[in-house]
Protein backbone atom coordinates (compact mmCIF):
# COMPACT_ATOMS: atom_id res chain seq x y z
CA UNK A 1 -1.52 -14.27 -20.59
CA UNK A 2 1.85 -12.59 -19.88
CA UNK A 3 0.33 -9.11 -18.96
CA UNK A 4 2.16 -7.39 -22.39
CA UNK A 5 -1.11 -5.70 -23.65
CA UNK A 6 -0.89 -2.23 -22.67
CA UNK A 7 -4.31 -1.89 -20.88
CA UNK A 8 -6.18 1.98 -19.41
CA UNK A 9 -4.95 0.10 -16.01
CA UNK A 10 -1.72 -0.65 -17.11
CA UNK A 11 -0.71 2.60 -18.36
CA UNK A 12 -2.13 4.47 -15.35
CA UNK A 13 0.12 2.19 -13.08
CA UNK A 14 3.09 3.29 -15.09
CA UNK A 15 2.64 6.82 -14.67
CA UNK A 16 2.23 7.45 -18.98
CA UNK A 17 -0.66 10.21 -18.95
CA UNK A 18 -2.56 10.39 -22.22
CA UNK A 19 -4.68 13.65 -23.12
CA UNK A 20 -8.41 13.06 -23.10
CA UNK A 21 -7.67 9.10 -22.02
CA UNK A 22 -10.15 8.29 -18.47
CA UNK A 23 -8.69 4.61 -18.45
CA UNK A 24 -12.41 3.31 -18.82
CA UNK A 25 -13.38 0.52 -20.81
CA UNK A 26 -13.73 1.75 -24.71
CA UNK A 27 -16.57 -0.47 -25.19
CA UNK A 28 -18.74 -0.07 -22.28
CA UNK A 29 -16.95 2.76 -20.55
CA UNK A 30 -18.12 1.71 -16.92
CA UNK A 31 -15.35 0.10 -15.50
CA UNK A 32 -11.46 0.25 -15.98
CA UNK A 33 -10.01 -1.37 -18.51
CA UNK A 34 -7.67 -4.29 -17.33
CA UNK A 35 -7.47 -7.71 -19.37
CA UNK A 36 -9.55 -9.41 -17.48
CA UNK A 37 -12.60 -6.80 -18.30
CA UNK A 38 -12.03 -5.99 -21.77
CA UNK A 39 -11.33 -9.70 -22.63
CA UNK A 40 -14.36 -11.27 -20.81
CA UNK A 41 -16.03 -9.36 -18.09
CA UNK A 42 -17.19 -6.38 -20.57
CA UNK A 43 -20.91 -6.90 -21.20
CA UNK A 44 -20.21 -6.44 -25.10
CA UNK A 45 -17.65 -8.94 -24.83
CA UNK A 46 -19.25 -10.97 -22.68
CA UNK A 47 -22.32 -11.67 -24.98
CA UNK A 48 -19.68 -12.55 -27.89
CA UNK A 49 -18.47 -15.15 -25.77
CA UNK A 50 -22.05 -16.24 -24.61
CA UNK A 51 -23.04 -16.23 -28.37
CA UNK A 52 -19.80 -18.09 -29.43
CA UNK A 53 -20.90 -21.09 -26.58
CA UNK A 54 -24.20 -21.15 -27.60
CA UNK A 55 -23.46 -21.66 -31.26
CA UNK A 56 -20.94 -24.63 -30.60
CA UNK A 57 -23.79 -25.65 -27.84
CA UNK A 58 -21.86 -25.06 -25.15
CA UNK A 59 -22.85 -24.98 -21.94
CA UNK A 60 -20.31 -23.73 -19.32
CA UNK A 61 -19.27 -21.70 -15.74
CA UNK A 62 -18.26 -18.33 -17.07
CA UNK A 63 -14.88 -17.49 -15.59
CA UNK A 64 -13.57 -13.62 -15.58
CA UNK A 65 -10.09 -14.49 -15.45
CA UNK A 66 -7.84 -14.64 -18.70
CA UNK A 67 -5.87 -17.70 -17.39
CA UNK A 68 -9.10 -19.43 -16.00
CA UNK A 69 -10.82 -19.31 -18.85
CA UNK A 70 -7.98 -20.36 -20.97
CA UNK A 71 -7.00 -23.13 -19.60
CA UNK A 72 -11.16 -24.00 -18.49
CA UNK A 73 -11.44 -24.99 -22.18
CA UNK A 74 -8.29 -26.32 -23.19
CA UNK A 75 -8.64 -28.69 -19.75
CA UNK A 76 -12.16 -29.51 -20.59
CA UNK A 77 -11.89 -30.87 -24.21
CA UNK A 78 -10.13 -34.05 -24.65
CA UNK A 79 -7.76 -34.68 -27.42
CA UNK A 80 -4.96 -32.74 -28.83
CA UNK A 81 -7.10 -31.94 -31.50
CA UNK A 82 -9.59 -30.21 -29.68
CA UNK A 83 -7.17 -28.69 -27.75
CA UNK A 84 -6.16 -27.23 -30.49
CA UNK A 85 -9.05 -26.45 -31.92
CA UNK A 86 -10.02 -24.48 -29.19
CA UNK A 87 -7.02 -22.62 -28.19
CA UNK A 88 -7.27 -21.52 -31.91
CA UNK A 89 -10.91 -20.08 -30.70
CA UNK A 90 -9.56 -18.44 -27.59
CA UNK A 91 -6.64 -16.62 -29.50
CA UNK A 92 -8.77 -15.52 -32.72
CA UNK A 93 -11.49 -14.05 -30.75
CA UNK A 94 -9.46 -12.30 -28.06
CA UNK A 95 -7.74 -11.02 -30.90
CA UNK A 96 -10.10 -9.43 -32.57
CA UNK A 97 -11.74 -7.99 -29.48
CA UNK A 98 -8.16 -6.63 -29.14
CA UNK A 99 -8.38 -5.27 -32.60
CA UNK A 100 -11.75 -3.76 -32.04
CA UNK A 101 -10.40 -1.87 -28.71
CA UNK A 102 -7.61 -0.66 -30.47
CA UNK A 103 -10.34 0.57 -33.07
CA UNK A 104 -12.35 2.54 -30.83
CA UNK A 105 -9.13 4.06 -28.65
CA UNK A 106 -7.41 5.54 -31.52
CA UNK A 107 -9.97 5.95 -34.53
CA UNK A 108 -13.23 6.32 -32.44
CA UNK A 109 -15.00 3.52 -33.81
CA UNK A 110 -17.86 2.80 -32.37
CA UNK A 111 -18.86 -1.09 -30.84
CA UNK A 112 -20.93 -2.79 -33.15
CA UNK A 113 -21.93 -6.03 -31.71
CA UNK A 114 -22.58 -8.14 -35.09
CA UNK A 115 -19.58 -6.60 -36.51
CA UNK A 116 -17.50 -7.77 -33.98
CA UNK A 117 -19.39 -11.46 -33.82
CA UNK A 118 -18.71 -12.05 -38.03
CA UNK A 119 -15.20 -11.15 -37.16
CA UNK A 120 -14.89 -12.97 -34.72
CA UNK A 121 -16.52 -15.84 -36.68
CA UNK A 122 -14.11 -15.15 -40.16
CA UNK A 123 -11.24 -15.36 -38.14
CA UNK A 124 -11.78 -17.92 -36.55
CA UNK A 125 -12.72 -20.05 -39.63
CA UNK A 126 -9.94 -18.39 -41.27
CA UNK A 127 -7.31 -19.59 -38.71
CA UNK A 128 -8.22 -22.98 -38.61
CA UNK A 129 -8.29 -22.94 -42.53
CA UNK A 130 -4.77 -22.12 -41.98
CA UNK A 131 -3.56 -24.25 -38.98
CA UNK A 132 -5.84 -27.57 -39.36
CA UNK A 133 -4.75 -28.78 -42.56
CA UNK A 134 -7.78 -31.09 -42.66
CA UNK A 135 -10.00 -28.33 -41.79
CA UNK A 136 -11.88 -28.05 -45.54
CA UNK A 137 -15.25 -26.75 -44.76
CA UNK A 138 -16.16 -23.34 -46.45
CA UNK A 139 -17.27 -20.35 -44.78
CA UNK A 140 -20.97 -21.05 -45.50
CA UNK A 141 -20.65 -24.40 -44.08
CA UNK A 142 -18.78 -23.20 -41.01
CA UNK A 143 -21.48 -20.77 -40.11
CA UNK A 144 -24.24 -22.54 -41.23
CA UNK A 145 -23.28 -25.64 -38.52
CA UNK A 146 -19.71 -25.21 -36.79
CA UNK A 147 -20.50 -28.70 -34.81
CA UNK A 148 -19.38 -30.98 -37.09
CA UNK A 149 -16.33 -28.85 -38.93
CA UNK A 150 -14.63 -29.32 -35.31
CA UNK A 151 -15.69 -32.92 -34.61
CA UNK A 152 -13.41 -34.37 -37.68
């Protein structure tokens, strides 16, 4: 949100070369990598996101924008709860997109979509095992049916 991650685009503005580096997107290596793209607009990415909405039934405007979509959600559910809930989401999953960039830049790693979905799912269970304390639903549970782990 604060423009810190040091993006293709980002780099390239500052002048730092890197040998063999095209600034491209790692995952789908058609367009340059800014936030915005790797985050959301990336069609690997994108269909994590899609899959993520569809599993919590979801049905939404898809914005491109890291602040839009932020604060899209966190305006859009009601208490602080969800608020939370869903901020917890956001940050787990851009995370480990992040994670799975960083993968493919410097060890080559290849995009595997399910890979990067159970992540995504794991840590997100995983995080609000650790921030909700009265979030008590195993992992089974939690992928099985997230609806109701989230409506407590």
């Amino acid at each position: 949100m604060k423009n810190a991650l040091q993006t293709g685009v980002d780099l390239k503005k500052r002048g730092i070369v890197i040998p063999n580096c095209n600034f491209r997107c790692s995952f789908c290596g058609q367009e340059e990598e800014t936030k915005d793209h790797i985050f959301f607009s990336c069609i690997a990415v994108y269909d994590v996101w899609m899959r993520c909405y569809s599993w919590f039934g979801i049905v939404s405007v898809w914005l491109e924008s890291t602040q839009q979509i932020f604060c899209q959600r966190v305006m859009v559910s009601g208490s602080a709860l969800a608020n939370r809930i869903w901020r917890i989401l956001w940050c787990s999953i851009t995370w480990v997109i992040w994670n799975w960039r960083n993968n493919a830049v410097f060890r080559g790693t290849a995009l595997n979509f399910h890979k990067l979905w159970h992540d995504a799912l794991f840590h997100y269970w995983s995080w609000l095992k650790s921030y909700e304390p009265n979030f008590n639903y195993s992992y089974v549970q939690w992928e099985t049916n997230p609806g109701p782990c989230i409506d407590q």
